[in-house]
Protein backbone atom coordinates (compact mmCIF):
# COMPACT_ATOMS: atom_id res chain seq x y z
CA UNK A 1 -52.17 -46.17 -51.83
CA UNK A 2 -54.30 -47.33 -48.71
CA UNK A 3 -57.36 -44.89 -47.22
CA UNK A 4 -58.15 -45.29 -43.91
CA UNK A 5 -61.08 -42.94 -41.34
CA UNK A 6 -63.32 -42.95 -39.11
CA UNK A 7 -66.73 -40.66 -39.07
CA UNK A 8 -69.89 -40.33 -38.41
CA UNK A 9 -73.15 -41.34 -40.77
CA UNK A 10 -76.95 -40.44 -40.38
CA UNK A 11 -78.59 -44.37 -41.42
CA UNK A 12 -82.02 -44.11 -42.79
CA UNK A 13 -84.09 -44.69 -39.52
CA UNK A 14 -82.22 -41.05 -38.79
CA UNK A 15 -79.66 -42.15 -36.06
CA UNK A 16 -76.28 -41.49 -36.05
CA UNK A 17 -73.91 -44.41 -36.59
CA UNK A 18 -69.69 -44.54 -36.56
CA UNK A 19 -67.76 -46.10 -39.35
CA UNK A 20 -64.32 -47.23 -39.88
CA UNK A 21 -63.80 -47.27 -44.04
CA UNK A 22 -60.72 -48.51 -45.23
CA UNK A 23 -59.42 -48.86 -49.00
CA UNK A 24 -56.54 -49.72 -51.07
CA UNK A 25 -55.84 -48.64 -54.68
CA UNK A 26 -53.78 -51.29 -56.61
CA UNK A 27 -51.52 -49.59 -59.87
CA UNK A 28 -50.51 -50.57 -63.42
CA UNK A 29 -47.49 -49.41 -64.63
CA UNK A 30 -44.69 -47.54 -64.04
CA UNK A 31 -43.49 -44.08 -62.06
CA UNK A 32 -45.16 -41.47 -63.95
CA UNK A 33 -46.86 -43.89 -66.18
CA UNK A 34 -48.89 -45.51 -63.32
CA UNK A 35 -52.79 -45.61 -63.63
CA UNK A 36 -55.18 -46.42 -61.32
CA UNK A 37 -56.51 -50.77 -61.51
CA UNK A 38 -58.55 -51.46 -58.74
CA UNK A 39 -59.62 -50.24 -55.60
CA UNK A 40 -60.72 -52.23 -52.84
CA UNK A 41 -62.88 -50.61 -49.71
CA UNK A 42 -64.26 -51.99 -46.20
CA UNK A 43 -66.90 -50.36 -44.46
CA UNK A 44 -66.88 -51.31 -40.57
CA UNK A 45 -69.80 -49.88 -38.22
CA UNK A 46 -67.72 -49.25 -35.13
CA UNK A 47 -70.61 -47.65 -33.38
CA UNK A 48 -70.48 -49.74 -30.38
CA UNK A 49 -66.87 -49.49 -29.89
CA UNK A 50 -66.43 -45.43 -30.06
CA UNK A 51 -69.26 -45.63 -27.46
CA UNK A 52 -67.45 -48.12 -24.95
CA UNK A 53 -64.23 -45.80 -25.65
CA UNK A 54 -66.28 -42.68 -24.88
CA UNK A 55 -67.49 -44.09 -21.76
CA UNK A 56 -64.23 -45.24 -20.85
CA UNK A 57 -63.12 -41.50 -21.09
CA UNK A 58 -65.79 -40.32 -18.94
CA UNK A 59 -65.20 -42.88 -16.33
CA UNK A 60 -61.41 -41.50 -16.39
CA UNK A 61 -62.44 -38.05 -15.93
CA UNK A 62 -64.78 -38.78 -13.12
CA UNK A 63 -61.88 -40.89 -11.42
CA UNK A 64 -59.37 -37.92 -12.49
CA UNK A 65 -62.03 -35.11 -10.53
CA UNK A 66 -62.00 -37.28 -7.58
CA UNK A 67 -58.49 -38.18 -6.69
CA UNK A 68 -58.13 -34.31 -7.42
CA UNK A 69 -60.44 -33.51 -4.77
CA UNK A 70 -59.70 -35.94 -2.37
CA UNK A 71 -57.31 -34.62 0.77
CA UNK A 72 -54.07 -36.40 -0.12
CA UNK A 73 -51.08 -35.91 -2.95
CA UNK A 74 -51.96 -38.69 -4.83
CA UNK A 75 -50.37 -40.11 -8.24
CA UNK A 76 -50.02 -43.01 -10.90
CA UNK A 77 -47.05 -44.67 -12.29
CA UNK A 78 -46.42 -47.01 -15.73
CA UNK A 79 -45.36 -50.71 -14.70
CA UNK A 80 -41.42 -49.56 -15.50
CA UNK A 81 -41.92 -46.46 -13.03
CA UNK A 82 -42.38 -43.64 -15.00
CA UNK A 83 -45.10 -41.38 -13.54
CA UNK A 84 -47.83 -40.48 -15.69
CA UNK A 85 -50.11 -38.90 -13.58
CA UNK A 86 -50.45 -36.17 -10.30
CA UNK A 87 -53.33 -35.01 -8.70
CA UNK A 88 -53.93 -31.82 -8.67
CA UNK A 89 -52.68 -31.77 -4.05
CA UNK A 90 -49.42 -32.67 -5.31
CA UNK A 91 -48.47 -30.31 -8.17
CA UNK A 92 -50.22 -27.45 -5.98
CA UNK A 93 -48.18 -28.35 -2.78
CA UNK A 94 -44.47 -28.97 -4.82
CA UNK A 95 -45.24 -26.64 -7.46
CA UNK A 96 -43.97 -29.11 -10.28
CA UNK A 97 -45.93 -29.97 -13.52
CA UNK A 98 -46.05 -33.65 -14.85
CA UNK A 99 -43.41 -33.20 -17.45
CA UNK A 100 -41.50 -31.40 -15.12
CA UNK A 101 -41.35 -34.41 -12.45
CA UNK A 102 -40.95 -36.80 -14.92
CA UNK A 103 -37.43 -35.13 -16.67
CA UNK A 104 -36.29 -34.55 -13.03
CA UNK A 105 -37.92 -37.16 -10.42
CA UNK A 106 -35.41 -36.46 -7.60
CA UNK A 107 -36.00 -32.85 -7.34
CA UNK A 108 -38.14 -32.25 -4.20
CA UNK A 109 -36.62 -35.51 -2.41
CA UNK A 110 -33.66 -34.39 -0.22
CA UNK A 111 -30.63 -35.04 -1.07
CA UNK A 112 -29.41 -37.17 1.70
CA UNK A 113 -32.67 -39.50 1.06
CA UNK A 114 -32.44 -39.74 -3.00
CA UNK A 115 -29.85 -42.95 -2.22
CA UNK A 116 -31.88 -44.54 0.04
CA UNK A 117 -35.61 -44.00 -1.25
CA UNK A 118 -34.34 -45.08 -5.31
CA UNK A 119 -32.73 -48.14 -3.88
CA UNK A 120 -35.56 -48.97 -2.09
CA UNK A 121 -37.98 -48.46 -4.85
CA UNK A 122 -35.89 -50.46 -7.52
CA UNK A 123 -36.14 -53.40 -5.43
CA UNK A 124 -39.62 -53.29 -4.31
CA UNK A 125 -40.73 -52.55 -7.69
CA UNK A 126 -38.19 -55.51 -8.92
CA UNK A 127 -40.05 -57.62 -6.64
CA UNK A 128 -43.83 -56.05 -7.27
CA UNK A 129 -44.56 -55.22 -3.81
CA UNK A 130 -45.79 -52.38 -2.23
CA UNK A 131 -43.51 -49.57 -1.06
CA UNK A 132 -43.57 -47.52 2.08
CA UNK A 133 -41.11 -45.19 3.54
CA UNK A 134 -41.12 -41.84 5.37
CA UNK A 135 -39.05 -39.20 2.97
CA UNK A 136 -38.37 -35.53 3.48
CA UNK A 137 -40.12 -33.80 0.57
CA UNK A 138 -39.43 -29.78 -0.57
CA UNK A 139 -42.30 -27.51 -0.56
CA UNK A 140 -42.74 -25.04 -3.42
CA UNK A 141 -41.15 -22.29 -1.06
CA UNK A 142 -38.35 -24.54 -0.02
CA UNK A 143 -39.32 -25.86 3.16
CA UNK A 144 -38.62 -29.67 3.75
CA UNK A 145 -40.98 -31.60 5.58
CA UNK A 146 -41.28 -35.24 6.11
CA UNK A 147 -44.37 -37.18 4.56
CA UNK A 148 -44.85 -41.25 4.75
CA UNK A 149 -45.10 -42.20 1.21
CA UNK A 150 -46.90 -45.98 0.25
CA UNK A 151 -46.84 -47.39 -3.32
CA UNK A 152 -49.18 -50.35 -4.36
CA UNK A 153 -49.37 -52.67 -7.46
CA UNK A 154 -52.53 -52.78 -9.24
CA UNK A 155 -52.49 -56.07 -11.44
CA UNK A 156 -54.65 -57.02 -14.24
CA UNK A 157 -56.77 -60.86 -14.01
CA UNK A 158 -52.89 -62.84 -14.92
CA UNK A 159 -51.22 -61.06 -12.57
CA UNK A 160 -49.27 -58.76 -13.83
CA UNK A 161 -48.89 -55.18 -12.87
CA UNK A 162 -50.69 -52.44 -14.70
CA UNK A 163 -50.01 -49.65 -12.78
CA UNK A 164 -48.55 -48.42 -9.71
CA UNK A 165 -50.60 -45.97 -7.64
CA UNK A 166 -49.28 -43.96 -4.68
CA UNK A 167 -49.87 -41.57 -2.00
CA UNK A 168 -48.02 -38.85 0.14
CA UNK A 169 -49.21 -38.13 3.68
CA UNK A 170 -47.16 -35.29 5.61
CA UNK A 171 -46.20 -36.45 8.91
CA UNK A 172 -43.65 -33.58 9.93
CA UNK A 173 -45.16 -32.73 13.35
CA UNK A 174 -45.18 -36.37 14.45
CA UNK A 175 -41.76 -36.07 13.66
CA UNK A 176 -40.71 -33.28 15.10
CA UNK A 177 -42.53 -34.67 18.38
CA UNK A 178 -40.68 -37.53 18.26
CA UNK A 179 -37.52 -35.80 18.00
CA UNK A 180 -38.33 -33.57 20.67
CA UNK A 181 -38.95 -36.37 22.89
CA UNK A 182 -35.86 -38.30 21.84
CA UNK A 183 -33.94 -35.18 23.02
CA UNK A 184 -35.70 -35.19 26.31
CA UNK A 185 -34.74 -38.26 26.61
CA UNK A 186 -30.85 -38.28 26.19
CA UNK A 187 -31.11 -34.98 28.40
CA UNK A 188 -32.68 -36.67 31.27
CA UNK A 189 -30.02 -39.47 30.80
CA UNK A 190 -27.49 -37.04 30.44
CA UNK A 191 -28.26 -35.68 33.98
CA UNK A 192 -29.04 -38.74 35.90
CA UNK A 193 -25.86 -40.04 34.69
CA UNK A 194 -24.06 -37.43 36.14
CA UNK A 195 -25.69 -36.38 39.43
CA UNK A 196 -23.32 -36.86 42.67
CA UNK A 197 -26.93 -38.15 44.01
CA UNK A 198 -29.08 -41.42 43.91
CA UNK A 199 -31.91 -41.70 41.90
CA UNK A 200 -33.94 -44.30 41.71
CA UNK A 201 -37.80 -44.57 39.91
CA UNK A 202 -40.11 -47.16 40.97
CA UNK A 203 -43.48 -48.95 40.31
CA UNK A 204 -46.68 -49.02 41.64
CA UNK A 205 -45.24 -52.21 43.44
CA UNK A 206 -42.71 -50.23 45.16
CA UNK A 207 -40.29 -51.98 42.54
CA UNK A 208 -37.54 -50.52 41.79
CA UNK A 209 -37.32 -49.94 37.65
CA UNK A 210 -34.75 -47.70 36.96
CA UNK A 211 -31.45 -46.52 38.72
CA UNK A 212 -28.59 -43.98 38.28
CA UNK A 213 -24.97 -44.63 38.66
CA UNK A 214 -24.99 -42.72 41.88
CA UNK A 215 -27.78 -44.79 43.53
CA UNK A 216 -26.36 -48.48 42.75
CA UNK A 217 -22.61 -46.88 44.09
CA UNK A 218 -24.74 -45.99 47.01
CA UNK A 219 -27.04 -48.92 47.67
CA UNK A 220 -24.56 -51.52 46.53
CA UNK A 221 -26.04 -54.88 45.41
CA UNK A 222 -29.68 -53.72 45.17
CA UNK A 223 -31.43 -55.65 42.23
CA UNK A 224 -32.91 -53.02 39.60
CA UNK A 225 -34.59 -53.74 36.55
CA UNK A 226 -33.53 -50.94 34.63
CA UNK A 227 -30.21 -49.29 34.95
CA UNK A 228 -28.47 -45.64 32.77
């Protein structure tokens, strides 16, 4: 049968080494019958490598405490897709656990955007460039609110992607003021449109920019720039 471990060993200068020992038994005979031959044993001082992975691990924790702390939902995802990590901003705000995100990744996207953001995604990823869209996004209680959410390729000395890492900024009240002005908008159109009464806006020039229906019925031929 093969042996294989790693441990530590005290050498005689007293420090503390790893080693990797590894051994394999060779048999005579049969079934029951067998009987130990031979065995054959490496010993490998790994020291230096169980260091470089231990530092490796503290680097990851460090970078793990800071993109928890920093003021932004923040995650990581494989090269196929499949998210592997969250900070801890995002499973706070959606109130979702890695595993749970991963068995269900379209569950605080809203519904009428899961077509549109997956398509998206497929072919950006397809093509290994960076994402970007604005997405409404359900908060642990429910609420929707729209965020602008970038993806980015990070790819190893050949080029080749190693991991996708992204980040979710809420943008709802830029939104919602944009909508708000949009519907000021259409209501000031709305009116213009239908006032018995010219109405005309002009420069600092004295220009005129826009008219209403009214005011060109009015005035006749006179050249606007901008008409409802």
């Amino acid at each position: 049968g093969q042996y294989r471990v790693e441990h530590r060993v005290v050498v005689p200068d007293g420090g503390i080494r790893w080693i990797s020992v590894w051994s394999r038994t060779s048999f005579e005979g049969e079934d029951d019958a067998r009987s130990p031959l031979r065995t054959i044993g490496i010993v490998a001082d790994i020291t230096e490598r169980k260091r470089a992975e231990e530092a490796l691990r503290q680097s990851e924790d460090r970078i793990r405490l800071i993109i928890d702390a920093i003021p932004v939902m923040a995650w990581s995802l494989q090269p196929d897709g499949v998210v592997d990590f969250l900070n801890q901003r995002w499973t706070d705000y959606f109130g979702l656990s890695l595993e749970q995100y991963v068995e269900e990744p379209t569950r605080p996207i809203h519904p009428e955007d899961i077509p549109r953001v997956f398509e998206r995604w497929r072919v950006q990823m397809a093509a290994g460039e960076g994402y970007e869209d604005e997405i409404r996004l359900r908060r642990r209680d429910g609420e929707y609110r729209w965020f602008l959410v970038r993806t980015e390729p990070l790819r190893d000395e050949k080029g080749d992607i190693v991991k996708w890492y992204g980040v979710s900024t809420d943008i709802d009240d830029r939104k919602r003021a944009e909508q708000a002005v949009k519907e000021s908008q259409q209501l000031l159109h709305t009116v213009l449109t239908t006032l018995p009464v010219g109405v005309a806006v002009t420069d600092r020039a004295g220009d005129n920019i826009l008219a209403n229906p009214a005011y060109e019925r009015i005035w006749g031929d006179v050249i606007v720039s901008g008409r409802l």
